[in-house]
C-alpha atoms as a PDB file:
ATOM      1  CA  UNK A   1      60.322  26.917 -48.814  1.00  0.00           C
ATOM      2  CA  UNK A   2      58.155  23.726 -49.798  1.00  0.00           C
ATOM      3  CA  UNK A   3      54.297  23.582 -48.054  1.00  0.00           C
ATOM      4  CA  UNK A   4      55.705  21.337 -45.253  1.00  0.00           C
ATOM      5  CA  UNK A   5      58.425  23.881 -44.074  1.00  0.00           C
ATOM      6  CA  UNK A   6      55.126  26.322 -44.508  1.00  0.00           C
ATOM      7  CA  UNK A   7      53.166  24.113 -41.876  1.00  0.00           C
ATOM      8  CA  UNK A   8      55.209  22.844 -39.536  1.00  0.00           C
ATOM      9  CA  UNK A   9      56.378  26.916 -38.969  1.00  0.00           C
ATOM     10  CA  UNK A  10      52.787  27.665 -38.452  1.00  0.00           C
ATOM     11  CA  UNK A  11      52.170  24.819 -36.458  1.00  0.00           C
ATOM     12  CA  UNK A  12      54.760  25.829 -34.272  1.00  0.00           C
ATOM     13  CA  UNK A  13      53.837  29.675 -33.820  1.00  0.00           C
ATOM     14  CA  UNK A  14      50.357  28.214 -32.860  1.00  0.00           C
ATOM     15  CA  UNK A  15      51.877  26.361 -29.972  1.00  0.00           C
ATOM     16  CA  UNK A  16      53.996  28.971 -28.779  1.00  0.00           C
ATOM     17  CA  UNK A  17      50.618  31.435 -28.756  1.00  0.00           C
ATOM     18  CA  UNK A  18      48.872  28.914 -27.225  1.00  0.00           C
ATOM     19  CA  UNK A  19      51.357  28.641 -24.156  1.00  0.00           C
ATOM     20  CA  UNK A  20      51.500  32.335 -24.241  1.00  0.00           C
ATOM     21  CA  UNK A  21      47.825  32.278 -23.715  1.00  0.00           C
ATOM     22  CA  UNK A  22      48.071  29.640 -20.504  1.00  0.00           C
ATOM     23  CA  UNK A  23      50.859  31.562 -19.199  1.00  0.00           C
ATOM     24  CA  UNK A  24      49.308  34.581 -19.126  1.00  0.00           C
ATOM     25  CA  UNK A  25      45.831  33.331 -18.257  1.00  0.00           C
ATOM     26  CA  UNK A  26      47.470  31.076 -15.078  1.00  0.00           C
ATOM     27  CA  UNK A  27      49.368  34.455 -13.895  1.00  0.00           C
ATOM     28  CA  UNK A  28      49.094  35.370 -10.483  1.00  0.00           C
ATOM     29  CA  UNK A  29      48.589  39.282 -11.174  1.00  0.00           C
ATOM     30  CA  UNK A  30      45.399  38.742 -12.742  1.00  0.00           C
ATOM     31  CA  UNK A  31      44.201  36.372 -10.527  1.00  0.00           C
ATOM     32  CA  UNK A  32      41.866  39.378  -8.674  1.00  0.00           C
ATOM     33  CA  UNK A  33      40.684  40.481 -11.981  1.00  0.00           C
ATOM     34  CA  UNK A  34      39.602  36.925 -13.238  1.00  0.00           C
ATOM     35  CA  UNK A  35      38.099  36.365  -9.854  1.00  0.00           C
ATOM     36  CA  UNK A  36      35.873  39.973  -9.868  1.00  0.00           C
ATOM     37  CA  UNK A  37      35.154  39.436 -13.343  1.00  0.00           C
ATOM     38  CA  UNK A  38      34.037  36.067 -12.609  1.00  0.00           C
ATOM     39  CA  UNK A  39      31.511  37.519  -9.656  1.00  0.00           C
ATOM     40  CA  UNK A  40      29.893  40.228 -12.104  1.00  0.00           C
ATOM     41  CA  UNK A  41      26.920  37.799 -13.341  1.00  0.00           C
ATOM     42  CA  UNK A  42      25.605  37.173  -9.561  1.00  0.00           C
ATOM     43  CA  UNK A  43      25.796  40.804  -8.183  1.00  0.00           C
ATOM     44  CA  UNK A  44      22.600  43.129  -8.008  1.00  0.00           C
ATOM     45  CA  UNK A  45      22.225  46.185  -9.489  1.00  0.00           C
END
């Protein structure tokens, strides 16, 4: 396994992780929790 095989495996399992990411980021179950955690900095204590 030459350094090209080396990168282009790593370059790969980056974009796979990185869709992973979106997927999971775009999912509609955590929807409510993005959208409460995205309230927290305006409420009063």
């Amino acid at each position: 396994m030459d350094i090209t095989t080396l990168r282009s495996v790593a370059t790969v399992a980056c974009l796979v992780l990185f869709l992973a990411i979106v997927a999971w980021a775009y999912a509609r179950r955590n929807k409510s929790r993005f959208d409460e955690a995205a309230h927290l900095p305006f409420e009063q204590d």
